[in-house]
PDB file of N, CA and C in Angstrom:
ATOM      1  N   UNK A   1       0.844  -1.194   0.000  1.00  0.00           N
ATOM      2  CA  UNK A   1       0.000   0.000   0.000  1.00  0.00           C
ATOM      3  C   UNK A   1       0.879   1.243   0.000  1.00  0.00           C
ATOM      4  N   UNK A   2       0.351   2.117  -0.498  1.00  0.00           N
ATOM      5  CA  UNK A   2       1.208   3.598  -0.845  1.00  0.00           C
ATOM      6  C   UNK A   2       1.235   3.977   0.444  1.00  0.00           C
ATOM      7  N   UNK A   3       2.342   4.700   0.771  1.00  0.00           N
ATOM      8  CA  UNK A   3       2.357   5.772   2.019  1.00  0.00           C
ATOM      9  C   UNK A   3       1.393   7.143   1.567  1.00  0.00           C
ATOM     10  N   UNK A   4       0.176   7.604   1.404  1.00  0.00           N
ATOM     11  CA  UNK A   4      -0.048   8.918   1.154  1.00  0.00           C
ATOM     12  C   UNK A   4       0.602   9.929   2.048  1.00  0.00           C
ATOM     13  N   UNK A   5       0.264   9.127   2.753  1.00  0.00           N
ATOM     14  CA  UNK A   5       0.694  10.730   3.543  1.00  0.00           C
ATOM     15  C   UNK A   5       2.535  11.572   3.423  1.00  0.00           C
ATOM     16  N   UNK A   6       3.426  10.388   3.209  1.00  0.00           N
ATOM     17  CA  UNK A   6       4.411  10.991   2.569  1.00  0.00           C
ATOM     18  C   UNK A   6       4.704  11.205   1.573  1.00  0.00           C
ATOM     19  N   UNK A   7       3.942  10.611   0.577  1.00  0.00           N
ATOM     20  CA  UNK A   7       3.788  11.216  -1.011  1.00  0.00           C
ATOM     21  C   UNK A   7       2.886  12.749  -0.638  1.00  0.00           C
ATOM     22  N   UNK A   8       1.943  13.337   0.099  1.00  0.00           N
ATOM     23  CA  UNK A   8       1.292  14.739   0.081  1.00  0.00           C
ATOM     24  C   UNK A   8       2.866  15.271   0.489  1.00  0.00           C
ATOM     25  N   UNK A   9       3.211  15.191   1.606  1.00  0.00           N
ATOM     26  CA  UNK A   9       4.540  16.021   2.026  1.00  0.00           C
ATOM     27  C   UNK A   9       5.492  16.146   1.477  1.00  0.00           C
ATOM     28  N   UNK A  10       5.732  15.525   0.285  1.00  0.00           N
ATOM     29  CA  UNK A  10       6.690  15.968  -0.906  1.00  0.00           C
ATOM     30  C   UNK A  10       6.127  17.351  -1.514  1.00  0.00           C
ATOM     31  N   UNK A  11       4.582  17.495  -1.720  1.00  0.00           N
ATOM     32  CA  UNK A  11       4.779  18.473  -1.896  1.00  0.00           C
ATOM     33  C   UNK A  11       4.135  19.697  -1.093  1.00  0.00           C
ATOM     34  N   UNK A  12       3.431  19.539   0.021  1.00  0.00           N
ATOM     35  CA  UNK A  12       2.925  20.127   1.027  1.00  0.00           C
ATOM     36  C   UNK A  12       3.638  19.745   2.569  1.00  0.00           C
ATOM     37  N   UNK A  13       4.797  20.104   2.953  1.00  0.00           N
ATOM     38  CA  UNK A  13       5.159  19.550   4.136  1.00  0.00           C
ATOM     39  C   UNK A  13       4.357  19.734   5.363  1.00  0.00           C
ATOM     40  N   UNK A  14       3.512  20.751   5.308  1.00  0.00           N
ATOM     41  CA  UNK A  14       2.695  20.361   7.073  1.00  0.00           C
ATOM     42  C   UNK A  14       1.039  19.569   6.679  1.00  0.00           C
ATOM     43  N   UNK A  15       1.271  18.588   5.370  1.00  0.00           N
ATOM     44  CA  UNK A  15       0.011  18.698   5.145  1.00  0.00           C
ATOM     45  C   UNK A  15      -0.698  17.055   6.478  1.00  0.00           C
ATOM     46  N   UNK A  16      -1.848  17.901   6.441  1.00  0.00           N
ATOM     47  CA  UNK A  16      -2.591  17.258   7.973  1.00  0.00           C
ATOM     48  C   UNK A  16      -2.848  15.478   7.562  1.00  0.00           C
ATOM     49  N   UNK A  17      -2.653  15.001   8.756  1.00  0.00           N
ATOM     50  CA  UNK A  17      -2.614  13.794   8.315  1.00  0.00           C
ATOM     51  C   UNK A  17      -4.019  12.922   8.401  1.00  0.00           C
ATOM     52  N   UNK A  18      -4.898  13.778   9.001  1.00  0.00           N
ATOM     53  CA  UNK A  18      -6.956  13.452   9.564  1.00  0.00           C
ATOM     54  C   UNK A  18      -7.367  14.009   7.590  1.00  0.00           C
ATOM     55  N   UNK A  19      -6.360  14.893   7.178  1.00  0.00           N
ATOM     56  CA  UNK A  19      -6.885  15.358   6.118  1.00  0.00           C
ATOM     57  C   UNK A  19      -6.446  14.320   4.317  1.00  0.00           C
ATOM     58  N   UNK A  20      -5.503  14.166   4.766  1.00  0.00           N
ATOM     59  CA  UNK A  20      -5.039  12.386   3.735  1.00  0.00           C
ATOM     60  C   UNK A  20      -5.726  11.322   4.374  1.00  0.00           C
ATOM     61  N   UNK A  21      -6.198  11.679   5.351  1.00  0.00           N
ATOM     62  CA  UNK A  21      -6.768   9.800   5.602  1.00  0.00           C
ATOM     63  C   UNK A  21      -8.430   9.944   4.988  1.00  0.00           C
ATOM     64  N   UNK A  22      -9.017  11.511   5.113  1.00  0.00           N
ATOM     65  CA  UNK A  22      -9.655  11.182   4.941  1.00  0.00           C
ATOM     66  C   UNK A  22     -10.764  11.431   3.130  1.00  0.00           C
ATOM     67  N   UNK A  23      -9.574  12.277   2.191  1.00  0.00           N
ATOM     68  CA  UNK A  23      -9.393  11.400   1.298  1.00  0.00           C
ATOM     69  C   UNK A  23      -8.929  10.241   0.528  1.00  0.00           C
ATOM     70  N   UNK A  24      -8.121   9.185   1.526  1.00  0.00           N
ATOM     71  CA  UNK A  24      -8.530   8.240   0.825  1.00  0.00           C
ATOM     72  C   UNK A  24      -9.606   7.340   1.353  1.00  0.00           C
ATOM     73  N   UNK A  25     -10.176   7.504   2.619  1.00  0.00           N
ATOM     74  CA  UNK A  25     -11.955   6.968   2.624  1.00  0.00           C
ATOM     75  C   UNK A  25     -12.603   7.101   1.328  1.00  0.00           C
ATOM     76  N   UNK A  26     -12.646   8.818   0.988  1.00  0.00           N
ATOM     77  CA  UNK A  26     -13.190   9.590  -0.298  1.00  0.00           C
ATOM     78  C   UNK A  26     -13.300   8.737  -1.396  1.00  0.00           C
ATOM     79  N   UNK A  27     -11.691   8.174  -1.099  1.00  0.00           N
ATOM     80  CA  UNK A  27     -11.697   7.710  -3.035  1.00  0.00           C
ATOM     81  C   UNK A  27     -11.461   5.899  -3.171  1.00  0.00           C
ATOM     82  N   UNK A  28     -11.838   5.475  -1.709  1.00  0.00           N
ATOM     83  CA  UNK A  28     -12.024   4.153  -1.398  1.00  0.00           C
ATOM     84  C   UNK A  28     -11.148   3.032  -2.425  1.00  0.00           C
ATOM     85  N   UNK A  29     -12.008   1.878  -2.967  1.00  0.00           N
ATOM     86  CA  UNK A  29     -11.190   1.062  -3.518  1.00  0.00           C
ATOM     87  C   UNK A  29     -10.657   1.286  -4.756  1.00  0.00           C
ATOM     88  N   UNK A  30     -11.106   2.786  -5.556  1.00  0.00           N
ATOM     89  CA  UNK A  30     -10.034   2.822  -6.350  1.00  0.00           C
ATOM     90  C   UNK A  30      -8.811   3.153  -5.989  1.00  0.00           C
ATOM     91  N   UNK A  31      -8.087   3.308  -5.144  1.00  0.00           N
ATOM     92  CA  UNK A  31      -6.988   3.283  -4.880  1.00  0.00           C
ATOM     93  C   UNK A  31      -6.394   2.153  -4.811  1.00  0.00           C
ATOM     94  N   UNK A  32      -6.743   1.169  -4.764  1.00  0.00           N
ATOM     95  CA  UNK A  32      -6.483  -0.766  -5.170  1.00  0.00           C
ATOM     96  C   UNK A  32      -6.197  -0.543  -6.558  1.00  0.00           C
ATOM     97  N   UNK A  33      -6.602  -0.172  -8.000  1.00  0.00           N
ATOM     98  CA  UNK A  33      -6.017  -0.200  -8.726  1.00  0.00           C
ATOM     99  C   UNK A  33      -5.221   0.916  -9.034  1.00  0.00           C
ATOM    100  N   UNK A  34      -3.997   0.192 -10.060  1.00  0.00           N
ATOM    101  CA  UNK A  34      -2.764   1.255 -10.365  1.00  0.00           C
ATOM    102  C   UNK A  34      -3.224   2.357 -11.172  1.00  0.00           C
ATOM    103  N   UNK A  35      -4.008   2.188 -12.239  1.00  0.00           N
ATOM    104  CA  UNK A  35      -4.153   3.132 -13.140  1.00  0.00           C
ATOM    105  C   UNK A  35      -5.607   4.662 -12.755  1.00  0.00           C
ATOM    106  N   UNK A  36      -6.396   3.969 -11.972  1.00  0.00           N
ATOM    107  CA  UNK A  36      -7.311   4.944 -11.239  1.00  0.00           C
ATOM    108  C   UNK A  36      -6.451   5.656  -9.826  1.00  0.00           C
ATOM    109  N   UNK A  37      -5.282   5.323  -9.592  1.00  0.00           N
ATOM    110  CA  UNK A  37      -4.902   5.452  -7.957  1.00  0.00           C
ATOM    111  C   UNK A  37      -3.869   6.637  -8.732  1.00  0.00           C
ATOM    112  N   UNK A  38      -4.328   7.428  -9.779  1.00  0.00           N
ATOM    113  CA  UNK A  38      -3.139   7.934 -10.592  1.00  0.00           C
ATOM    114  C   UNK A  38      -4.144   8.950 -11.175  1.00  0.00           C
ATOM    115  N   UNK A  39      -3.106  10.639 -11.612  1.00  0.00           N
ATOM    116  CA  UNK A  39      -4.199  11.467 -12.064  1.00  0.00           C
ATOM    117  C   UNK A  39      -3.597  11.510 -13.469  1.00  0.00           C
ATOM    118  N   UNK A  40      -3.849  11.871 -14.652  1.00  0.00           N
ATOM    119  CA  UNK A  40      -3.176  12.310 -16.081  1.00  0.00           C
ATOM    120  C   UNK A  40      -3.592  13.643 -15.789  1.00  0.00           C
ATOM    121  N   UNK A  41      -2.307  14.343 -16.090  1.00  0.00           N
ATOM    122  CA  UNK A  41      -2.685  15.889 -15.552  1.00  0.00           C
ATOM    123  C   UNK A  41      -2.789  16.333 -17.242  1.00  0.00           C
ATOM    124  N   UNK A  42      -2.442  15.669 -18.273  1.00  0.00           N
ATOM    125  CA  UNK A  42      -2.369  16.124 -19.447  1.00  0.00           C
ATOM    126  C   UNK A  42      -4.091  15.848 -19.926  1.00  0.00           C
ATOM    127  N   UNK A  43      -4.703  14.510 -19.852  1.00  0.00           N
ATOM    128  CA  UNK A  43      -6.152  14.140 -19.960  1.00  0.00           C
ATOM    129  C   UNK A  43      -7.037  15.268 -19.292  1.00  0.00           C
ATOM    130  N   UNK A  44      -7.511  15.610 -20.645  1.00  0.00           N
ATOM    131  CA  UNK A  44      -8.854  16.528 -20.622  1.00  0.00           C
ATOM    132  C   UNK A  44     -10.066  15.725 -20.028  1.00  0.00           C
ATOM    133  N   UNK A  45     -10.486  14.584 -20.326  1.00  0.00           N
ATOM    134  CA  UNK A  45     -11.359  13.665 -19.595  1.00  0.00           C
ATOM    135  C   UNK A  45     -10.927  13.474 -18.254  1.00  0.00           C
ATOM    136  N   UNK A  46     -10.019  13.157 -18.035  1.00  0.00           N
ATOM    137  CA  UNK A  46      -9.292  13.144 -16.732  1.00  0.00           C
ATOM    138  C   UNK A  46      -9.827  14.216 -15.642  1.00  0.00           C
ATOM    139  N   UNK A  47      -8.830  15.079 -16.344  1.00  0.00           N
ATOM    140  CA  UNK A  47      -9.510  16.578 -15.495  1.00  0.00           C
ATOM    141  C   UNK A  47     -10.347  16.713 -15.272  1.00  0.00           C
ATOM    142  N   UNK A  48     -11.418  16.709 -16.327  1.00  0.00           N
ATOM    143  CA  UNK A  48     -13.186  16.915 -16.134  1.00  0.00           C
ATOM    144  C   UNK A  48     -13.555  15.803 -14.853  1.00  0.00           C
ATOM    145  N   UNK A  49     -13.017  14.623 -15.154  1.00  0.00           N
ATOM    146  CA  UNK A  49     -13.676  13.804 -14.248  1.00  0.00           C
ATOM    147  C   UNK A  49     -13.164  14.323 -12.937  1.00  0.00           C
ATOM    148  N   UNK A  50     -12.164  14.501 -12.628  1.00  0.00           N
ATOM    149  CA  UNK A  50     -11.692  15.323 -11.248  1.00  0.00           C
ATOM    150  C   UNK A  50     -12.583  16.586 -10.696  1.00  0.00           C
ATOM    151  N   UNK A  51     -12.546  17.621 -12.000  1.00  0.00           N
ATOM    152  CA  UNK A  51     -13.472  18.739 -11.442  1.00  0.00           C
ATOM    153  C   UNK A  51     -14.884  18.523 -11.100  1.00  0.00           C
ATOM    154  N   UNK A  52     -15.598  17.601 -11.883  1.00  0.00           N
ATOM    155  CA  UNK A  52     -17.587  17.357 -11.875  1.00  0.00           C
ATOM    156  C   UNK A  52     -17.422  16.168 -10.652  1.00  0.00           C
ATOM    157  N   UNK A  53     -15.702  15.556 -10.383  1.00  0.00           N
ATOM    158  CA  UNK A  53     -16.247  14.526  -9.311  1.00  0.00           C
ATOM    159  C   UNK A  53     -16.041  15.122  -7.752  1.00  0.00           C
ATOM    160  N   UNK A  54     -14.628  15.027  -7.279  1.00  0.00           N
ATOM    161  CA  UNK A  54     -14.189  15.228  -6.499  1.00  0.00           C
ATOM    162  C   UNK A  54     -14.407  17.083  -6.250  1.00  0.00           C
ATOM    163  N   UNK A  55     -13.836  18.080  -7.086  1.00  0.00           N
ATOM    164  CA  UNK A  55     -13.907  19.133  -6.680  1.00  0.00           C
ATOM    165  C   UNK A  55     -15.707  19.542  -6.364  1.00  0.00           C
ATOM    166  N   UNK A  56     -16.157  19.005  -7.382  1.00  0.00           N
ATOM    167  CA  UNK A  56     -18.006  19.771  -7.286  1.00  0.00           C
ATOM    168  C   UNK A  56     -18.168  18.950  -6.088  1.00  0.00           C
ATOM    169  N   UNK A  57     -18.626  17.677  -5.823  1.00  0.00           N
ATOM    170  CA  UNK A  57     -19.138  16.777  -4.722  1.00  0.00           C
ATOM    171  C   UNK A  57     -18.273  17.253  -3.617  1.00  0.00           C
ATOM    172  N   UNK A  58     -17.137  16.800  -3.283  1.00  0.00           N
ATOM    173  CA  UNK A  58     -16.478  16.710  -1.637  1.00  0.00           C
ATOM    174  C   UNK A  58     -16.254  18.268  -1.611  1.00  0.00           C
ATOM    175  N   UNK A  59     -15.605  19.178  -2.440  1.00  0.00           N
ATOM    176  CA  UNK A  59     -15.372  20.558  -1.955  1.00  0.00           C
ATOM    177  C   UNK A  59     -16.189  21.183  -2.333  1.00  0.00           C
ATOM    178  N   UNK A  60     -17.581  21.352  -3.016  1.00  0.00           N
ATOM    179  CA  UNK A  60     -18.537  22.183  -3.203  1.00  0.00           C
ATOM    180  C   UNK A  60     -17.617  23.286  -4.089  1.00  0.00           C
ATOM    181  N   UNK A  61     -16.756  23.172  -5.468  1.00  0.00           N
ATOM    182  CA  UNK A  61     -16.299  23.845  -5.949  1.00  0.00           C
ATOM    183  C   UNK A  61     -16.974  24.268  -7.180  1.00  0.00           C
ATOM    184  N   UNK A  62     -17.509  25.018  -7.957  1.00  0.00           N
ATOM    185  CA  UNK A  62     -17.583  26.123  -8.926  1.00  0.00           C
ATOM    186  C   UNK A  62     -16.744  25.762 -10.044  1.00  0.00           C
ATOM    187  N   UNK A  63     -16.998  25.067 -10.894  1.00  0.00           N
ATOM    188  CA  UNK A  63     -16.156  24.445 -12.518  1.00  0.00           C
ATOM    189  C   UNK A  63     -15.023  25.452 -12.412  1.00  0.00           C
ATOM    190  N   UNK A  64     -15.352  26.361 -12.627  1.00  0.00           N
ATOM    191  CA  UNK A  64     -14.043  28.036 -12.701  1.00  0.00           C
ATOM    192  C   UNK A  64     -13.846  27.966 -11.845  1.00  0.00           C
ATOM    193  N   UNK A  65     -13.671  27.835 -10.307  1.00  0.00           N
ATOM    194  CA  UNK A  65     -13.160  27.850  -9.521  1.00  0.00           C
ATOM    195  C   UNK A  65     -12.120  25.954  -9.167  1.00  0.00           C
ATOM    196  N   UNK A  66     -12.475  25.231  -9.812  1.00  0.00           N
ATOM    197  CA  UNK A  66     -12.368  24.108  -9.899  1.00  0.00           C
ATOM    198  C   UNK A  66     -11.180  23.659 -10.414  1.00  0.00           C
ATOM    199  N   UNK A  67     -11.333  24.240 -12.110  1.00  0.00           N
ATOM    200  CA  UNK A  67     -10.506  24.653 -13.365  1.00  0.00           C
ATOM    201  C   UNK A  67      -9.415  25.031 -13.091  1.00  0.00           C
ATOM    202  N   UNK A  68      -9.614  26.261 -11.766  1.00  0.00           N
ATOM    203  CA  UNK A  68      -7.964  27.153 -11.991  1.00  0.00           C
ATOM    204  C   UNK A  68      -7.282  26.313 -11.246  1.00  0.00           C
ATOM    205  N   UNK A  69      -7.708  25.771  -9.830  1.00  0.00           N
ATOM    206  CA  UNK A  69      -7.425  24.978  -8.871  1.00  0.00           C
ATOM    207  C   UNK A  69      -6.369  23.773  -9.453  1.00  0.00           C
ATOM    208  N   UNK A  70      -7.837  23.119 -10.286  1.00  0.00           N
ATOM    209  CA  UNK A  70      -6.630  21.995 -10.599  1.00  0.00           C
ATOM    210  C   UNK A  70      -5.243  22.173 -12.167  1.00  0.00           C
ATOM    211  N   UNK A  71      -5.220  23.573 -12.575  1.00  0.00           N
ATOM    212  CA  UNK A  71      -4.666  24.450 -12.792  1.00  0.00           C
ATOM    213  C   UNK A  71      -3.277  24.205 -12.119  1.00  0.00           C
ATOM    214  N   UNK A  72      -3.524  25.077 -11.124  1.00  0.00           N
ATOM    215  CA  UNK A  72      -2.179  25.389 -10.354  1.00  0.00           C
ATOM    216  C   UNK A  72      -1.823  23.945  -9.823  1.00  0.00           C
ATOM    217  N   UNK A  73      -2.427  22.897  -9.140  1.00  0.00           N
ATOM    218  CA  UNK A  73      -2.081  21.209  -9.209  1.00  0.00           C
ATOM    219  C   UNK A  73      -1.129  20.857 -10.117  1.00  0.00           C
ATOM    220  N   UNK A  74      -1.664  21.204 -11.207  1.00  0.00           N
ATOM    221  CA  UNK A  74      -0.922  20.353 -12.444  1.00  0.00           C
ATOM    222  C   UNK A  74       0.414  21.262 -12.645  1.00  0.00           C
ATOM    223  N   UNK A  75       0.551  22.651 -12.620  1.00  0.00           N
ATOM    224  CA  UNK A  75       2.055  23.096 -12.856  1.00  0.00           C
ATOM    225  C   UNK A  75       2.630  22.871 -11.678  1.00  0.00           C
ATOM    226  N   UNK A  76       2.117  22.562 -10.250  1.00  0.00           N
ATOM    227  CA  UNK A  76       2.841  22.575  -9.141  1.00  0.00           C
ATOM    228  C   UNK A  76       3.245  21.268  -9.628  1.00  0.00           C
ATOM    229  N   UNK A  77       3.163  20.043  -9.821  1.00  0.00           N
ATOM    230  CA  UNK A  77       3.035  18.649 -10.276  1.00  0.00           C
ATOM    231  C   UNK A  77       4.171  18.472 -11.313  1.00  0.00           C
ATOM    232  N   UNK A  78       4.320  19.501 -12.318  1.00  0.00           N
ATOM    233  CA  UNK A  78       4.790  19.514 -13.163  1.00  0.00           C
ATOM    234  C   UNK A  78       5.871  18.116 -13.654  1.00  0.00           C
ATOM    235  N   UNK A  79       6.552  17.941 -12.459  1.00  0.00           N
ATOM    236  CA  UNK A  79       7.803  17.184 -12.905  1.00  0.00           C
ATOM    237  C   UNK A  79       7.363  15.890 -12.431  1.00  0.00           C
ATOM    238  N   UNK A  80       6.739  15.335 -11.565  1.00  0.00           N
ATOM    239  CA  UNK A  80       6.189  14.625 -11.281  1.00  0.00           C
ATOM    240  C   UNK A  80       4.737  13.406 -12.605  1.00  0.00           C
ATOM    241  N   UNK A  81       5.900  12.465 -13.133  1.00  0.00           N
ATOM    242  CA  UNK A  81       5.596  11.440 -13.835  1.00  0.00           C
ATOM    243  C   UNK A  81       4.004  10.861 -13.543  1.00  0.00           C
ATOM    244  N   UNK A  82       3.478  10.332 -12.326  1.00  0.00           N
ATOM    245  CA  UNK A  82       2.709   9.632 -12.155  1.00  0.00           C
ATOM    246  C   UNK A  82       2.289  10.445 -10.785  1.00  0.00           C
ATOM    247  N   UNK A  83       1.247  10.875 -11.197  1.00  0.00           N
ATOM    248  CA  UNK A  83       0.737  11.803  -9.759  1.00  0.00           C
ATOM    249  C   UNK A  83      -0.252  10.980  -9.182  1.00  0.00           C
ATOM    250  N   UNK A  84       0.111  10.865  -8.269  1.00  0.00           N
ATOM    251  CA  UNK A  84      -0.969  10.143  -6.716  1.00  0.00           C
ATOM    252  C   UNK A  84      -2.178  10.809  -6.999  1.00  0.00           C
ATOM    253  N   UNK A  85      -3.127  10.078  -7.079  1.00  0.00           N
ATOM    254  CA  UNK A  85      -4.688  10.663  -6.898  1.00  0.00           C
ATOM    255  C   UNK A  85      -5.013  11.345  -5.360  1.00  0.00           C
ATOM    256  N   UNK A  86      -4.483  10.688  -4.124  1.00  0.00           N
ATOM    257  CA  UNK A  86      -4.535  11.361  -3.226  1.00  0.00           C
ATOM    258  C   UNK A  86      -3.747  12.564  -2.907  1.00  0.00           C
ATOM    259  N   UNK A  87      -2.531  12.783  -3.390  1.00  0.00           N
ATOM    260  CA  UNK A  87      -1.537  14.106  -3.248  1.00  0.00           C
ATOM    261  C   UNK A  87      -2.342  14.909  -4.208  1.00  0.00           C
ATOM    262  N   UNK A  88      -2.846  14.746  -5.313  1.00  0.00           N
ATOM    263  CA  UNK A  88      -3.414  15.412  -6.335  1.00  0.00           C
ATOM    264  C   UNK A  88      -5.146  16.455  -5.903  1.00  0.00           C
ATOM    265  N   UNK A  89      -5.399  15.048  -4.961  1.00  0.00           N
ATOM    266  CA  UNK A  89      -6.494  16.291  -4.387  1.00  0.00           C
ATOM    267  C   UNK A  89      -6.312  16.529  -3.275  1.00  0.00           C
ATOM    268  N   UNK A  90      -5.337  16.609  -2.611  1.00  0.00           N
ATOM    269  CA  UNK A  90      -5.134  17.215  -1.229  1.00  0.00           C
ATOM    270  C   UNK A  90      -4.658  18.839  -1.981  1.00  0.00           C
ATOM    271  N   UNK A  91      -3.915  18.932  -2.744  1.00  0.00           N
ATOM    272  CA  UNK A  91      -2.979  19.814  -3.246  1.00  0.00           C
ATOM    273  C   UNK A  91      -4.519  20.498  -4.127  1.00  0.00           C
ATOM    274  N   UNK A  92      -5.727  20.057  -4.772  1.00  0.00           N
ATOM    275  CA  UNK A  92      -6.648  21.014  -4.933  1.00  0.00           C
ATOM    276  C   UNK A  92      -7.144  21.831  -3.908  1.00  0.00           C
ATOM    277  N   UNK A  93      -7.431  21.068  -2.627  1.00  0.00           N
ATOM    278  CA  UNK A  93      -8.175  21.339  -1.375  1.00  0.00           C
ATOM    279  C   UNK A  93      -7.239  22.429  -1.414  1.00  0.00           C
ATOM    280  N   UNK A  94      -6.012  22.380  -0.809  1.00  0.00           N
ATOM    281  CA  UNK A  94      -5.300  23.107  -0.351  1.00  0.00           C
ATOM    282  C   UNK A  94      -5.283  24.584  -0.960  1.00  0.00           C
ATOM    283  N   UNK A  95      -4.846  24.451  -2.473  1.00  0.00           N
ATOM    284  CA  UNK A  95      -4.831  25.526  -3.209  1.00  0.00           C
ATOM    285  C   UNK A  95      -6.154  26.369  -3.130  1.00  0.00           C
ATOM    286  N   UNK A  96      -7.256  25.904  -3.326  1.00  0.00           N
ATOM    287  CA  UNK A  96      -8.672  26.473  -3.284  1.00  0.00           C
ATOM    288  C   UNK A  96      -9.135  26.876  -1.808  1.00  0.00           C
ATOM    289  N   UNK A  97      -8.334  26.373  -1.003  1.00  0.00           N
ATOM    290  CA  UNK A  97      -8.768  26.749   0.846  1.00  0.00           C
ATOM    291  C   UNK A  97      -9.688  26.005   0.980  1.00  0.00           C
ATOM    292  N   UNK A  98      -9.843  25.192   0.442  1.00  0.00           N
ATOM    293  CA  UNK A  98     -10.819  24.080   1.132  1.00  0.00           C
ATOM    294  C   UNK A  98     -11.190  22.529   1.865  1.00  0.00           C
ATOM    295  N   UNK A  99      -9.615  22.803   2.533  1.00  0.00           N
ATOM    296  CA  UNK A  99      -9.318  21.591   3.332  1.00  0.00           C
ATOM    297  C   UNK A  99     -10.350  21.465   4.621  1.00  0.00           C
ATOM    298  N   UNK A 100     -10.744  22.474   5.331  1.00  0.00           N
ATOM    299  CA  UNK A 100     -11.617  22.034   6.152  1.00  0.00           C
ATOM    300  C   UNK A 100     -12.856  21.189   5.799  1.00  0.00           C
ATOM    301  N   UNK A 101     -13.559  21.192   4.195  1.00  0.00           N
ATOM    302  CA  UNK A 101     -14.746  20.689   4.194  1.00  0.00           C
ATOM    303  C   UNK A 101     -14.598  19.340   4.041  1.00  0.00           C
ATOM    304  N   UNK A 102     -13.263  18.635   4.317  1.00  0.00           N
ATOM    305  CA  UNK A 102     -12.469  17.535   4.240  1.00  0.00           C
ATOM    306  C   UNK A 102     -12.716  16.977   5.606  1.00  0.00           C
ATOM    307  N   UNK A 103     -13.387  17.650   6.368  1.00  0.00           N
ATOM    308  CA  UNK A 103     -12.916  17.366   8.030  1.00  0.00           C
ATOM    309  C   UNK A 103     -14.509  16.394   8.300  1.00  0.00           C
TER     310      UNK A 103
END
């Protein structure tokens, strides 16, 4: 099983650890497979499915507000080959200020 919580702190070092556990409740047994447990920051389907899933449902986010979010994700990400689905939306929450609705 992946460590999330030290894959988020690569790129968020104080990121909360009640707040990785409890996206991956969020994103349950797809994280069992390799290819869903993974974001394509280049996939336009991808993205969409991130913004209409995770950002609209768990953070109550706004498509445009959603958009820029996972925006700044993907250049923060940049160098990073195979992005963790859980670092990937901790790092939306974060950017958008909306880690508390995580709680």
């Amino acid at each position: 099983m992946t460590d999330h919580l030290a894959d988020v702190r690569k790129h968020a070092a104080k990121a909360s650890e009640a707040h990785v556990n409890a996206i991956v409740k969020y994103c349950g047994i797809a994280l069992r497979n390799a290819d869903s447990a993974l974001v394509s920051g280049t996939d336009p389907k991808e993205l969409a499915t991130v913004r209409d899933g995770f950002a609209a449902k768990k953070l109550g986010l706004s498509a445009e507000t959603a958009d820029a979010g996972i925006a700044h994700v993907v250049e923060k990400m940049k160098g990073v080959n195979h992005k963790n689905r859980v670092t990937f939306y901790y790092l939306l929450a974060e950017a958008t200020g909306t880690l508390a609705k995580l709680d």
